[in-house]
N, C-alpha and C. Protein backbone atom coordinates (compact mmCIF):
# COMPACT_ATOMS: atom_id res chain seq x y z
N UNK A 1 0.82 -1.19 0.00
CA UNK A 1 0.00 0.00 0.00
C UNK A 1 0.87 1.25 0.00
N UNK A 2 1.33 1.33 -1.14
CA UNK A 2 2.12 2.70 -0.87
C UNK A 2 3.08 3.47 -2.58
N UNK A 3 3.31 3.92 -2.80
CA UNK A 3 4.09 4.18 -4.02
C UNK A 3 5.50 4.49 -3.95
N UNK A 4 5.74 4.12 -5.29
CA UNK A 4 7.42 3.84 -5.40
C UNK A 4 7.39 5.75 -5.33
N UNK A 5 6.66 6.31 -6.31
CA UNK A 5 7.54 7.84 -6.53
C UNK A 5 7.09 8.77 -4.72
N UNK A 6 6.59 8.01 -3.79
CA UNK A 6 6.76 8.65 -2.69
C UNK A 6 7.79 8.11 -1.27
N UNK A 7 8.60 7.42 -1.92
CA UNK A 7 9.66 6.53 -1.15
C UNK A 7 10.57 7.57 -0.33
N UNK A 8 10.47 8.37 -1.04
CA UNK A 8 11.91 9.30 -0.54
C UNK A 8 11.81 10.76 0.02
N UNK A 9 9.90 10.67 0.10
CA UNK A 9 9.75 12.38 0.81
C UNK A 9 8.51 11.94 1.41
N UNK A 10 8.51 12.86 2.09
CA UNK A 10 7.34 12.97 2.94
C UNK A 10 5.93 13.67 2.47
N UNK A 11 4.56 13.12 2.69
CA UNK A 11 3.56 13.64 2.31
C UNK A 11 3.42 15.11 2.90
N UNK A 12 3.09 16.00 1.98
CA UNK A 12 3.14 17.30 2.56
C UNK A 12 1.96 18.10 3.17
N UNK A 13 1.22 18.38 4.70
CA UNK A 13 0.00 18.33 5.08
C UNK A 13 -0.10 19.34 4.61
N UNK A 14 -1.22 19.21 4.26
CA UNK A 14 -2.33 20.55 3.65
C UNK A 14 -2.71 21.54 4.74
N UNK A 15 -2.06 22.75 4.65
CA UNK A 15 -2.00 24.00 5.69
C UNK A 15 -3.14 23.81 6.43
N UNK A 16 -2.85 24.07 7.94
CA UNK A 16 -3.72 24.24 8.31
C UNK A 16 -4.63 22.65 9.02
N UNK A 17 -4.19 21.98 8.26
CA UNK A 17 -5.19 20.59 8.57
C UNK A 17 -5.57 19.86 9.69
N UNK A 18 -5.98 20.36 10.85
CA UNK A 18 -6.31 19.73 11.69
C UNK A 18 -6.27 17.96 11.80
N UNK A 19 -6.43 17.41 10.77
CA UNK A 19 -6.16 15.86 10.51
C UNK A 19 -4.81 15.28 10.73
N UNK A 20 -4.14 16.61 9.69
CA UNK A 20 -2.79 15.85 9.61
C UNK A 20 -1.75 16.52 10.49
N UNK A 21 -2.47 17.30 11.00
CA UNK A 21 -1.46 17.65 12.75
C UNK A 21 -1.83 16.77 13.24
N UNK A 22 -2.45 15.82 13.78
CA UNK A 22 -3.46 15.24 14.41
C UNK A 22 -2.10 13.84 13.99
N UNK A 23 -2.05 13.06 12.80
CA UNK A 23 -1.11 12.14 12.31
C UNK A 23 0.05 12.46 12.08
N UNK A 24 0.54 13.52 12.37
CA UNK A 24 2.38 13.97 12.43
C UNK A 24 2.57 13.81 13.83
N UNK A 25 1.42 14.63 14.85
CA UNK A 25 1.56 14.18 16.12
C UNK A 25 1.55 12.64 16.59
N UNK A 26 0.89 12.03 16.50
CA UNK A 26 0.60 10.66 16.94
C UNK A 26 1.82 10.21 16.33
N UNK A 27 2.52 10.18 15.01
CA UNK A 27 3.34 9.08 14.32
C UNK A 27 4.76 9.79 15.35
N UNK A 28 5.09 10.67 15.39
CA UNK A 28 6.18 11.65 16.15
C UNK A 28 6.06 10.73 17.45
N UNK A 29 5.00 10.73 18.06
CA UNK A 29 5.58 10.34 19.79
C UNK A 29 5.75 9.13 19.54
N UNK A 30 5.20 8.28 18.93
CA UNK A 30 4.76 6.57 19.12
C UNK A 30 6.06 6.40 18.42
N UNK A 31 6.60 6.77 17.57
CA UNK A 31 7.86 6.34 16.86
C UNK A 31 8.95 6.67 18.22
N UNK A 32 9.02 8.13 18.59
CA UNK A 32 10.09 8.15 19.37
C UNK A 32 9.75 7.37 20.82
N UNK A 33 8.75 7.18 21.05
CA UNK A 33 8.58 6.03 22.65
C UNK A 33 9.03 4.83 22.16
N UNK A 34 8.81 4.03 20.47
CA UNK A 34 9.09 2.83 20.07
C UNK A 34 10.37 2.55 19.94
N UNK A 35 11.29 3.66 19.66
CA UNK A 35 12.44 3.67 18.85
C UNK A 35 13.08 3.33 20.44
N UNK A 36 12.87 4.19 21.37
CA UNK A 36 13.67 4.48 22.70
C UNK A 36 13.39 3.35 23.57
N UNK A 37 12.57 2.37 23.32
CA UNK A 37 12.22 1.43 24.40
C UNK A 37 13.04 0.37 23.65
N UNK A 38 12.83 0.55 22.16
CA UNK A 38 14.52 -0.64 21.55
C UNK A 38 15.47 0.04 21.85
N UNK A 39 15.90 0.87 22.99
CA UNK A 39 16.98 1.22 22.64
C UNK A 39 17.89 1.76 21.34
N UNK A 40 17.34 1.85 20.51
CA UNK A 40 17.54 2.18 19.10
C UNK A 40 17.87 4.00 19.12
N UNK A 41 19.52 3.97 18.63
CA UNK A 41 19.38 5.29 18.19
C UNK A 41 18.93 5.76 16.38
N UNK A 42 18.75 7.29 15.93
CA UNK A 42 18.48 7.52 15.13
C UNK A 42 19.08 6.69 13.75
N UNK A 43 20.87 6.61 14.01
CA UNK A 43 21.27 6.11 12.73
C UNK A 43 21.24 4.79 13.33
N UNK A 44 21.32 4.00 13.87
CA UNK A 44 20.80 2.38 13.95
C UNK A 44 19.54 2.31 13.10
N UNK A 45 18.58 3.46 13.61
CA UNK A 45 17.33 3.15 12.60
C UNK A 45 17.41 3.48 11.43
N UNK A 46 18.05 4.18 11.05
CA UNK A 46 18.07 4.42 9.62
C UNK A 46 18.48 3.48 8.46
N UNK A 47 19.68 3.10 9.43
CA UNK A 47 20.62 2.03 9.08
C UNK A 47 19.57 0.75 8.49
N UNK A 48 18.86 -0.01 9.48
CA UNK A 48 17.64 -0.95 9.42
C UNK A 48 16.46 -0.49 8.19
N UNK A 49 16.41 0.99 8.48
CA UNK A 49 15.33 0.85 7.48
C UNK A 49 15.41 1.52 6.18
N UNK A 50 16.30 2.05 5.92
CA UNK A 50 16.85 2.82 4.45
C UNK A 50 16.02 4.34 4.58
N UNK A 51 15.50 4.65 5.48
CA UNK A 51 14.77 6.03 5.73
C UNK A 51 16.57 6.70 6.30
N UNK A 52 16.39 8.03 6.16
CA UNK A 52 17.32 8.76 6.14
C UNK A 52 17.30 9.39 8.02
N UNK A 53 18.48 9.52 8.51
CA UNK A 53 18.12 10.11 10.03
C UNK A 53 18.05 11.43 10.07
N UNK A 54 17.81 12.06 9.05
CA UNK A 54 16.98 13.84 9.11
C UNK A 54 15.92 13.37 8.99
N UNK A 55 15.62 12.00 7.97
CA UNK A 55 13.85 11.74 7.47
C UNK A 55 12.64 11.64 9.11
N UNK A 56 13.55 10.79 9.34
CA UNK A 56 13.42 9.55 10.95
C UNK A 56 13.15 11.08 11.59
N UNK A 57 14.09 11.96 12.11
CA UNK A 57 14.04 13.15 12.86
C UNK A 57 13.05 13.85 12.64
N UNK A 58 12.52 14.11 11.35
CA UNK A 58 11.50 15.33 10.86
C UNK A 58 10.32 14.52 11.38
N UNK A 59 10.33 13.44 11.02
CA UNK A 59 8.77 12.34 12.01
C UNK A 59 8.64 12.39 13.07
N UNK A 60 10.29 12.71 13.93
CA UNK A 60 9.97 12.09 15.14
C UNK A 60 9.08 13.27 15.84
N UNK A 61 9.98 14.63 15.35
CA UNK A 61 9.36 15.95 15.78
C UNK A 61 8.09 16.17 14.86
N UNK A 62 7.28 15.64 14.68
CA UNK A 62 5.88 16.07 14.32
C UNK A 62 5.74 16.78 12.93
N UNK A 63 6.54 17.30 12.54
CA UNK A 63 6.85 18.54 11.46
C UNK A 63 6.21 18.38 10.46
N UNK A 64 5.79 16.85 9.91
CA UNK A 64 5.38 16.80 8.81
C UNK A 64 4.61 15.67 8.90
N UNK A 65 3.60 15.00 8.12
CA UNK A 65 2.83 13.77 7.91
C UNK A 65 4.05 12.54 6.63
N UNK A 66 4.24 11.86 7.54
CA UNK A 66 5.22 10.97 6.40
C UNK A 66 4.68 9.83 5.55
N UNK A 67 4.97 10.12 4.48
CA UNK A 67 4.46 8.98 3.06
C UNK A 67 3.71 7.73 4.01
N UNK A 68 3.04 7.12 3.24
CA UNK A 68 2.99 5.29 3.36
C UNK A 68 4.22 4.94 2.99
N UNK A 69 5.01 5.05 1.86
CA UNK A 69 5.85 4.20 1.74
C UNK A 69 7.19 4.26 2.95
N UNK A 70 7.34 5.33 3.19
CA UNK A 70 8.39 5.61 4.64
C UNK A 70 7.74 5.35 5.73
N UNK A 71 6.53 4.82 6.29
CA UNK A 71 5.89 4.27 7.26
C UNK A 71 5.83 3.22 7.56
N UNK A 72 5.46 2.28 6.13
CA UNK A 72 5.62 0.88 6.13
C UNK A 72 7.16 0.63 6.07
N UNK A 73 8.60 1.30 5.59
CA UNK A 73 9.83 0.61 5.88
C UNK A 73 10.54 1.03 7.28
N UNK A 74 9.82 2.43 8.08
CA UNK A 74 10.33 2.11 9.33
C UNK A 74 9.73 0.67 10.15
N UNK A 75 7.84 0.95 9.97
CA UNK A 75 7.38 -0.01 10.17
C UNK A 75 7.93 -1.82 10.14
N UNK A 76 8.42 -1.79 9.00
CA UNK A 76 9.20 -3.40 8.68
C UNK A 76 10.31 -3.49 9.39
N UNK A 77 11.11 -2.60 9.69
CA UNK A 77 12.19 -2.19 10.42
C UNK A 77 12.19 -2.52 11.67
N UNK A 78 11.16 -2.58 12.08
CA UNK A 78 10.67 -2.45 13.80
C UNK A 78 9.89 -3.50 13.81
N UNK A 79 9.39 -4.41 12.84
CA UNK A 79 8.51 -5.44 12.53
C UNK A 79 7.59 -5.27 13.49
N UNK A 80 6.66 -4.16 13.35
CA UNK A 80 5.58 -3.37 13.21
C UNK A 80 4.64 -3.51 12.14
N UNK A 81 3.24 -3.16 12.41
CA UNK A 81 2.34 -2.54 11.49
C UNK A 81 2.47 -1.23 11.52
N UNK A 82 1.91 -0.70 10.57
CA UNK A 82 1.69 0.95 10.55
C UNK A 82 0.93 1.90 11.32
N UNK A 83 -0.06 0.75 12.14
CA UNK A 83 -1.19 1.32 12.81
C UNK A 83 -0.06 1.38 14.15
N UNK A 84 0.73 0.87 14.93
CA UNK A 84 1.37 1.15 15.39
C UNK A 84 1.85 2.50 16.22
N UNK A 85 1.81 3.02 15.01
CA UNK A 85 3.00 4.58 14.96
C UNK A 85 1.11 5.86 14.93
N UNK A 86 0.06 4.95 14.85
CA UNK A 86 -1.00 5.91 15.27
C UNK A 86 -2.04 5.35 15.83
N UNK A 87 -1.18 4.96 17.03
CA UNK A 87 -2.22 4.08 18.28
C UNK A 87 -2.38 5.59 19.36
N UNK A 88 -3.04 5.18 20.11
CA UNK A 88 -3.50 6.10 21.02
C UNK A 88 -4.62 5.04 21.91
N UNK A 89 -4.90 5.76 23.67
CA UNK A 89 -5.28 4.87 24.57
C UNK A 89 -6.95 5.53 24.26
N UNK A 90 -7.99 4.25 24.48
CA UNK A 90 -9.21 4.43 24.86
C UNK A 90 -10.02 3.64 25.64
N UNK A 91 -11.06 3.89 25.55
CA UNK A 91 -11.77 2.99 26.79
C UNK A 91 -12.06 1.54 25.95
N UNK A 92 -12.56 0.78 26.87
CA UNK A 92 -12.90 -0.61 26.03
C UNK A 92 -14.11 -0.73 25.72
N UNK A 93 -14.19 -1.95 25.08
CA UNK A 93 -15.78 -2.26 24.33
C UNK A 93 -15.68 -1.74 22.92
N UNK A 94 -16.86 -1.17 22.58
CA UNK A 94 -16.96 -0.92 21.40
C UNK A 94 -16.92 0.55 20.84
N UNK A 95 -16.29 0.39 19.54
CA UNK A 95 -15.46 1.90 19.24
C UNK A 95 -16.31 3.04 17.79
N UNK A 96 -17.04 3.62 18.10
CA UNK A 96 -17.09 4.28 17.02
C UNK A 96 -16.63 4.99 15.81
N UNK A 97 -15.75 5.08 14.73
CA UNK A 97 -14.85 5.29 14.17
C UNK A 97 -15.89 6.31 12.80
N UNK A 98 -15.65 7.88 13.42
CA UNK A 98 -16.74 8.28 12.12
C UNK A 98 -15.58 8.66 11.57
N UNK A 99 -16.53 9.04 10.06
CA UNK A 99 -15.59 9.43 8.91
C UNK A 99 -15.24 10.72 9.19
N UNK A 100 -15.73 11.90 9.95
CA UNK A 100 -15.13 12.90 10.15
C UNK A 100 -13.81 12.52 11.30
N UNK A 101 -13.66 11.80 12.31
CA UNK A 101 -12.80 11.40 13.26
C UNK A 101 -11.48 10.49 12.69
N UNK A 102 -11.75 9.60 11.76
CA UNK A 102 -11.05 8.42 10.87
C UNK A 102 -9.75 9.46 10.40
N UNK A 103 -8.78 8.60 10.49
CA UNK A 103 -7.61 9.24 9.94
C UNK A 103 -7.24 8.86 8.37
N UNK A 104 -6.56 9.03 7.56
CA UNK A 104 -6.37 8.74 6.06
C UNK A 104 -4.97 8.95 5.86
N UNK A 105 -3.91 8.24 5.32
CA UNK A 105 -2.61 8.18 4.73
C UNK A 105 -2.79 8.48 3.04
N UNK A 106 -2.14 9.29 2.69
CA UNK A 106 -2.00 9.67 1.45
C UNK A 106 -0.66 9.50 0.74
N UNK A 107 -0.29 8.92 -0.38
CA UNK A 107 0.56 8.78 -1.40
C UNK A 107 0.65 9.14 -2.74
N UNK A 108 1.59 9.20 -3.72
CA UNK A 108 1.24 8.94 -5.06
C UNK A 108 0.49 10.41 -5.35
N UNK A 109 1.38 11.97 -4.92
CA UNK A 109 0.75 12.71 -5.09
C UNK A 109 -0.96 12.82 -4.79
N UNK A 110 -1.15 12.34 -3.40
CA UNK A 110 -2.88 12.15 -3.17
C UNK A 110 -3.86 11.52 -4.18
N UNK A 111 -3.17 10.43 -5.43
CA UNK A 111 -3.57 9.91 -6.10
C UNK A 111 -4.27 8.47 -5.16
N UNK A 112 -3.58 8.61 -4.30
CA UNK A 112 -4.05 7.14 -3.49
C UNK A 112 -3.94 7.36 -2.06
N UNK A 113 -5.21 7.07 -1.37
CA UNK A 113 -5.54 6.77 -0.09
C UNK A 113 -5.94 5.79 0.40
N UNK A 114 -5.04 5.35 1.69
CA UNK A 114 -5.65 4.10 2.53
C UNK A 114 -6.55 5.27 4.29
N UNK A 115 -7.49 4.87 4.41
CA UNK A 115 -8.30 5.29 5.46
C UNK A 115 -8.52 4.20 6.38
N UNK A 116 -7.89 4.37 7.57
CA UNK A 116 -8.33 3.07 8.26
C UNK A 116 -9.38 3.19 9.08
N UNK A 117 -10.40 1.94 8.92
CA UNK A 117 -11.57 1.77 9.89
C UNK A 117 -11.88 1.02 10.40
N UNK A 118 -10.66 0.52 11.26
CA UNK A 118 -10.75 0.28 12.99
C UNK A 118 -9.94 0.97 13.72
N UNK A 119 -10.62 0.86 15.03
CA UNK A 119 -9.57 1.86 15.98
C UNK A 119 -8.23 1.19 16.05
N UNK A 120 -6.99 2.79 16.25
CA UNK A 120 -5.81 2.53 16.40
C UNK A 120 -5.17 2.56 17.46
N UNK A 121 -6.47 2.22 18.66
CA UNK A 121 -5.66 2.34 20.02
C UNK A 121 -4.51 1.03 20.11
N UNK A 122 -4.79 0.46 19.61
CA UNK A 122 -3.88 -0.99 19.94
C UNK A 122 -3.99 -1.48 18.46
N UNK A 123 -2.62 -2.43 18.24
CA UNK A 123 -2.17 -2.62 17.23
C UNK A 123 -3.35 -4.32 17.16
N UNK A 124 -4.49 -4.21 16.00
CA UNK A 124 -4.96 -5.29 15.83
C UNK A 124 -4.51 -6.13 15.50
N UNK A 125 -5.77 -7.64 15.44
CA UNK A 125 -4.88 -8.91 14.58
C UNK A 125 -5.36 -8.26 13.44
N UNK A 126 -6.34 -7.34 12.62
CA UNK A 126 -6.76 -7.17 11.57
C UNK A 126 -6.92 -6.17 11.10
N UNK A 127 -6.27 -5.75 10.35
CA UNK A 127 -6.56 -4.36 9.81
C UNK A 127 -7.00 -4.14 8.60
N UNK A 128 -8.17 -2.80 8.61
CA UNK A 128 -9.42 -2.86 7.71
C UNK A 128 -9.13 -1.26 7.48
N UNK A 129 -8.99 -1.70 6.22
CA UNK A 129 -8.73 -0.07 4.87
C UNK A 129 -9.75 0.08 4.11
N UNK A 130 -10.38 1.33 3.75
CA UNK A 130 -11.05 2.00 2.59
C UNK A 130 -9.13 2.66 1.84
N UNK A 131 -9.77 1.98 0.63
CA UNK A 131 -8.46 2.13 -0.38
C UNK A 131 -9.10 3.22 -1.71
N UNK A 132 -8.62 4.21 -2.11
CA UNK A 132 -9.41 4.89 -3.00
C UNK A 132 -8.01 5.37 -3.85
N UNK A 133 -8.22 5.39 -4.98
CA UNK A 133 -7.10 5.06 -6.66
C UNK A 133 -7.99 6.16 -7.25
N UNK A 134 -7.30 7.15 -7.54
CA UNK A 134 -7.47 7.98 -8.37
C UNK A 134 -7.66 7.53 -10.11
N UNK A 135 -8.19 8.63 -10.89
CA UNK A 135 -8.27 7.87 -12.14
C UNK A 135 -6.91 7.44 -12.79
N UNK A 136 -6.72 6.07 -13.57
CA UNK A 136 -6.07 5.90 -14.36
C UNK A 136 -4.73 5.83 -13.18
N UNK A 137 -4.58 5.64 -12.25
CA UNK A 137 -3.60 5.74 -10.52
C UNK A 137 -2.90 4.20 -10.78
N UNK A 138 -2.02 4.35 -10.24
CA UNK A 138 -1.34 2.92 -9.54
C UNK A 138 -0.35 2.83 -8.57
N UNK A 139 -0.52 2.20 -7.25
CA UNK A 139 0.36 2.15 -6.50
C UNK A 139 1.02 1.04 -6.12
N UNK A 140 2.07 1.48 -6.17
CA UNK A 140 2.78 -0.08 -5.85
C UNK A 140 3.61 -0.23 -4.02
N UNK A 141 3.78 -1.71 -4.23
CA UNK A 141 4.31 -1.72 -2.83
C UNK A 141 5.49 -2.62 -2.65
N UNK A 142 6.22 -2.39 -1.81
CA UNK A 142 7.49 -3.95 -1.84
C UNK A 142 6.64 -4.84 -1.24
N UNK A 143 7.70 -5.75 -0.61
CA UNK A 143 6.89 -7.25 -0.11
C UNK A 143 6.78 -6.38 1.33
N UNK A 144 5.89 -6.99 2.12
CA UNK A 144 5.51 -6.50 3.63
C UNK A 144 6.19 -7.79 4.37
N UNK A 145 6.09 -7.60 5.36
CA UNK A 145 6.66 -8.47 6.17
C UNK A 145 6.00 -10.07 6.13
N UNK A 146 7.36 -11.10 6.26
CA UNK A 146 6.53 -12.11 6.10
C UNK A 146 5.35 -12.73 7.03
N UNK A 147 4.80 -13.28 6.49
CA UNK A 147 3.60 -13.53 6.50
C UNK A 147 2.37 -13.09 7.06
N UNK A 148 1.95 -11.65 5.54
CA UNK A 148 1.64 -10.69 5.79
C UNK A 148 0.13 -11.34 4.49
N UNK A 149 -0.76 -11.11 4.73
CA UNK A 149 -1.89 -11.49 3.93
C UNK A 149 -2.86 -9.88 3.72
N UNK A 150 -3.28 -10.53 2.07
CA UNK A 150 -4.27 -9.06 2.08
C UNK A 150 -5.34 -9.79 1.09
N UNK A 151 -6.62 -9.42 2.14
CA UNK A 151 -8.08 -9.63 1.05
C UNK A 151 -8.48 -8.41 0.77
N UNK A 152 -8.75 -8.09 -0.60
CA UNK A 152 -9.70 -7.26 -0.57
C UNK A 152 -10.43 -7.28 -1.67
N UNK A 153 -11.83 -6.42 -1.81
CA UNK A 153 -12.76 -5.98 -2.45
C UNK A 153 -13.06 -4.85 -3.52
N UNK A 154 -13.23 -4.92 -4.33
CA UNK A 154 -13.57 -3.31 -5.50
C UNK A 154 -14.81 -3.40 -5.22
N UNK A 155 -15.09 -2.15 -4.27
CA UNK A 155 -16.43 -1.79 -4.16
C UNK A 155 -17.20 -0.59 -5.58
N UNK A 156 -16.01 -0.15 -6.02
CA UNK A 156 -16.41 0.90 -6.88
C UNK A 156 -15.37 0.60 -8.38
N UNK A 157 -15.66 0.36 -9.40
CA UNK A 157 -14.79 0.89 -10.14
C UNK A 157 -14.23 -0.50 -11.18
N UNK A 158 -12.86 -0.29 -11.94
CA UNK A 158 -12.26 -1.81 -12.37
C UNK A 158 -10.75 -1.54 -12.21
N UNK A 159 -10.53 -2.61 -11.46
CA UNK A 159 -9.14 -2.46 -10.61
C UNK A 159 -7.95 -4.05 -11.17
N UNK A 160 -6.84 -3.40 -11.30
CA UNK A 160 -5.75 -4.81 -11.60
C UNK A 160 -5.12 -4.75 -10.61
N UNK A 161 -4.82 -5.90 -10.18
CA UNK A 161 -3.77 -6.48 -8.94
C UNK A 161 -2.50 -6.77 -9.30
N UNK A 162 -1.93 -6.66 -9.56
CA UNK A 162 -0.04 -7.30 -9.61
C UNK A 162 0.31 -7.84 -8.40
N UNK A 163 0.38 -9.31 -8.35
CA UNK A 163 0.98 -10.07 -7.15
C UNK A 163 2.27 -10.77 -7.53
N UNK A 164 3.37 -10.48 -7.36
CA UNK A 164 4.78 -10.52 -7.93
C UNK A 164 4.65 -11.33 -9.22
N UNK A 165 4.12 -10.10 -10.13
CA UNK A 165 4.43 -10.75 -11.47
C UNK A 165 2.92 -10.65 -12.08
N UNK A 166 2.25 -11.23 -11.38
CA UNK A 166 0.86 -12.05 -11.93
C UNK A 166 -0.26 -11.04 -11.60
N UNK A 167 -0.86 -10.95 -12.82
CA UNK A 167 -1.70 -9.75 -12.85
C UNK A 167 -3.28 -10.35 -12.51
N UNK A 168 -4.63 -9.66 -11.76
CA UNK A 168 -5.63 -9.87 -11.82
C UNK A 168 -6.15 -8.57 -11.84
N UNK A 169 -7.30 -8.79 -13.16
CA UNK A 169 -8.26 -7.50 -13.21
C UNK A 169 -9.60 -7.99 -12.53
N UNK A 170 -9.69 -7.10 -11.55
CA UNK A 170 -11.24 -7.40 -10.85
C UNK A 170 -12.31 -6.00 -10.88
N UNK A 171 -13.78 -6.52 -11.00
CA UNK A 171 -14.32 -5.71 -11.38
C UNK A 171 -15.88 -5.48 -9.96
N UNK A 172 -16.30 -4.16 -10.12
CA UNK A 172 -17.06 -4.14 -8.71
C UNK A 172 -17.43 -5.54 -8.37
N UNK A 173 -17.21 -5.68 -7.23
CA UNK A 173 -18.09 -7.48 -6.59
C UNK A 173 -17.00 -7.92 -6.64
N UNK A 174 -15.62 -8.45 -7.30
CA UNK A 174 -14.37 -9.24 -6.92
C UNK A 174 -13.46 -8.69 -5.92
N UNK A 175 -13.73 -10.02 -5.55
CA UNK A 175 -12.42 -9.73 -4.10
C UNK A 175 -11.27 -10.72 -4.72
N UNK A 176 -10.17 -10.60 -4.19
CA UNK A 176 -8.81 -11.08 -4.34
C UNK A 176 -8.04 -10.95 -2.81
N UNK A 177 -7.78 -12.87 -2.55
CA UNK A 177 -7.01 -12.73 -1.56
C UNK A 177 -5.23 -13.49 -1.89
N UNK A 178 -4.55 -12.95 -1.25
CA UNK A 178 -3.22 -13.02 -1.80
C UNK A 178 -2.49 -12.54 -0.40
N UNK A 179 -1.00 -13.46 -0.79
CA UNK A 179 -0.10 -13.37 0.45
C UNK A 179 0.88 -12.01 -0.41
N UNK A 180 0.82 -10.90 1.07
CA UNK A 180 1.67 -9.52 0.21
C UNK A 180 2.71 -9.37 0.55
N UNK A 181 3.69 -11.06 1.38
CA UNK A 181 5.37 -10.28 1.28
C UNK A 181 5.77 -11.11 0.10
N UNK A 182 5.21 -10.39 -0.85
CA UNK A 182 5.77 -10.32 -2.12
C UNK A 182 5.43 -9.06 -2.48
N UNK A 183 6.28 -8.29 -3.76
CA UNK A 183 5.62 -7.04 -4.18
C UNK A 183 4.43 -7.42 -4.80
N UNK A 184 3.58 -6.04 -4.90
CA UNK A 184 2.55 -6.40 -5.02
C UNK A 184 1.90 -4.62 -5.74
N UNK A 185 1.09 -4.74 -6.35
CA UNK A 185 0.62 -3.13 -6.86
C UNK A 185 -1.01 -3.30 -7.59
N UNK A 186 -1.64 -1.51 -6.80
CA UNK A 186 -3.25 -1.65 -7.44
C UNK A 186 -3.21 -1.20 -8.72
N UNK A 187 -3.52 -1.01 -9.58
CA UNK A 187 -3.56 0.16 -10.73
C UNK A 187 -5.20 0.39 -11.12
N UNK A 188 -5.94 1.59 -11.48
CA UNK A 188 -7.09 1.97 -11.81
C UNK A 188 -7.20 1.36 -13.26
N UNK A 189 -8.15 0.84 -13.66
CA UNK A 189 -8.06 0.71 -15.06
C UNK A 189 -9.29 1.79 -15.79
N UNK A 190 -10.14 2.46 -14.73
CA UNK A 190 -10.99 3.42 -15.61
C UNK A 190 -10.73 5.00 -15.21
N UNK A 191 -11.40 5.90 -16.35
CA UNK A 191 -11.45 7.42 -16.03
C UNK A 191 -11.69 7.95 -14.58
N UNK A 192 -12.48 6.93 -13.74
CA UNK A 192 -13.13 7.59 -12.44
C UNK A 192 -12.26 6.87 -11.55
N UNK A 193 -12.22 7.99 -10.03
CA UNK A 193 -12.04 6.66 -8.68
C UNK A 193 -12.08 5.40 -8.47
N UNK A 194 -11.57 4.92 -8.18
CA UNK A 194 -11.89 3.29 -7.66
C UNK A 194 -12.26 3.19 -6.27
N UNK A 195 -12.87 2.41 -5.47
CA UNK A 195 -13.21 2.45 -3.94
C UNK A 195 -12.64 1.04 -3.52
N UNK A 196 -11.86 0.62 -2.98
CA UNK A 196 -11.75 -0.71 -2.54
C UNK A 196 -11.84 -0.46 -1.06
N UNK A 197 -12.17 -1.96 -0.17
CA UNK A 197 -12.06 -2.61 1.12
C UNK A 197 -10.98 -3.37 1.21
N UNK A 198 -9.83 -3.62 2.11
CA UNK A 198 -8.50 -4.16 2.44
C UNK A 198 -8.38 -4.34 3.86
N UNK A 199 -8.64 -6.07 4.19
CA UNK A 199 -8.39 -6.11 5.70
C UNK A 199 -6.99 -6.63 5.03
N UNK A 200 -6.42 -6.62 6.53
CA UNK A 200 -4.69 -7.06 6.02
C UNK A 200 -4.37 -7.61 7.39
N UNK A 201 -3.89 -8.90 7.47
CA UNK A 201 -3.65 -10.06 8.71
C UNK A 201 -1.99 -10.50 8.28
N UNK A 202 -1.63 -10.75 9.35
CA UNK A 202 -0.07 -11.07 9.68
C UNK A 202 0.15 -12.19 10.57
N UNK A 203 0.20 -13.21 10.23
CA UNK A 203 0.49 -14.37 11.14
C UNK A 203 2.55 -14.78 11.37
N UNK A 204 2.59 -15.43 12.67
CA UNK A 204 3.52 -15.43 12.87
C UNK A 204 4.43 -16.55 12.11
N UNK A 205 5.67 -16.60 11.57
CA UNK A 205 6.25 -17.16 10.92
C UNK A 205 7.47 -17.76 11.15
């Protein structure tokens, strides 16, 4: 879930955004409480994850909202999920998650969004994405950690899968489930949005 041409910078929040202060903050502390409880200094981490230690620094201090693709390789780094780095504590039971409250990761020049909808107080066994592909969009991803699984759904639109190598075009109503530590990439195949659903499970290996 993430693009190659946003590997190397950071998503840039839209002035002002209450959202994405909101996800520079959260990814900033949870990275630097994660990093410091491995004992891990800046260039150890960098070292591990090919993110740069000004990149690592500008996250840690809040400054900016950082790519998917620099989320998921600190993430792999730390053999982490992504939800991880935007957990936060709440009460128990059951969680309301509205779309004005829901947070959203952007890539691929805001050509592509993952929105997650379950809570990120604690790192689930399952994590559940609204995936939305701009027209004519494609994002690609490396392999995720092993044994890292992804189902998902085209709720809107006609969408191709690339699962290292092997292509599937699915159309509203197809789901496709596939193991994603392999590379793996969505691409739009029409003029409009695409809408997909993406739970994503990680068993131990």
């Amino acid at each position: 879930m993430l693009s190659a041409s946003a590997e190397n910078a950071p998503t840039s929040p839209t002035a002002g955004a209450p959202q994405d202060d909101e996800i520079a903050h959260l990814v900033g502390i949870n990275l630097r409480r994660i990093r410091s409880g491995l004992h891990l200094s800046l260039d150890a981490l960098a070292q591990r994850s090919g993110v740069s230690r000004a990149m690592l620094s500008q996250v840690e201090l809040g400054r900016s909202v950082p790519s998917i693709a620099i989320l998921w390789k600190i993430a792999r780094a730390l053999d982490l999920t992504v939800s991880a780095f935007l957990s936060r504590r709440a009460d128990p039971g059951a969680v309301l998650v509205r779309v004005a409250d829901s947070r959203s990761l952007l890539s691929n020049r805001s050509q592509f969004s993952a929105r997650a909808l379950f809570p990120l107080e604690e790192a689930p066994r399952a994590e559940f994405y609204e995936l939305r592909l701009g027209r004519l969009a494609e994002e690609r991803s490396p392999a995720h950690a092993a044994g890292t699984r992804e189902n998902l759904v085209v709720a809107r639109g006609s969408v191709q899968v690339e699962v290292d190598e092997r292509r599937y075009t699915l159309a509203t109503g197809d789901a496709l489930y596939f193991e994603a530590d392999v590379p793996h990439a969505y691409r739009n195949l029409a003029d409009t949005e695409a809408t997909l659903y993406l739970v994503m499970t990680r068993t131990a290996v």
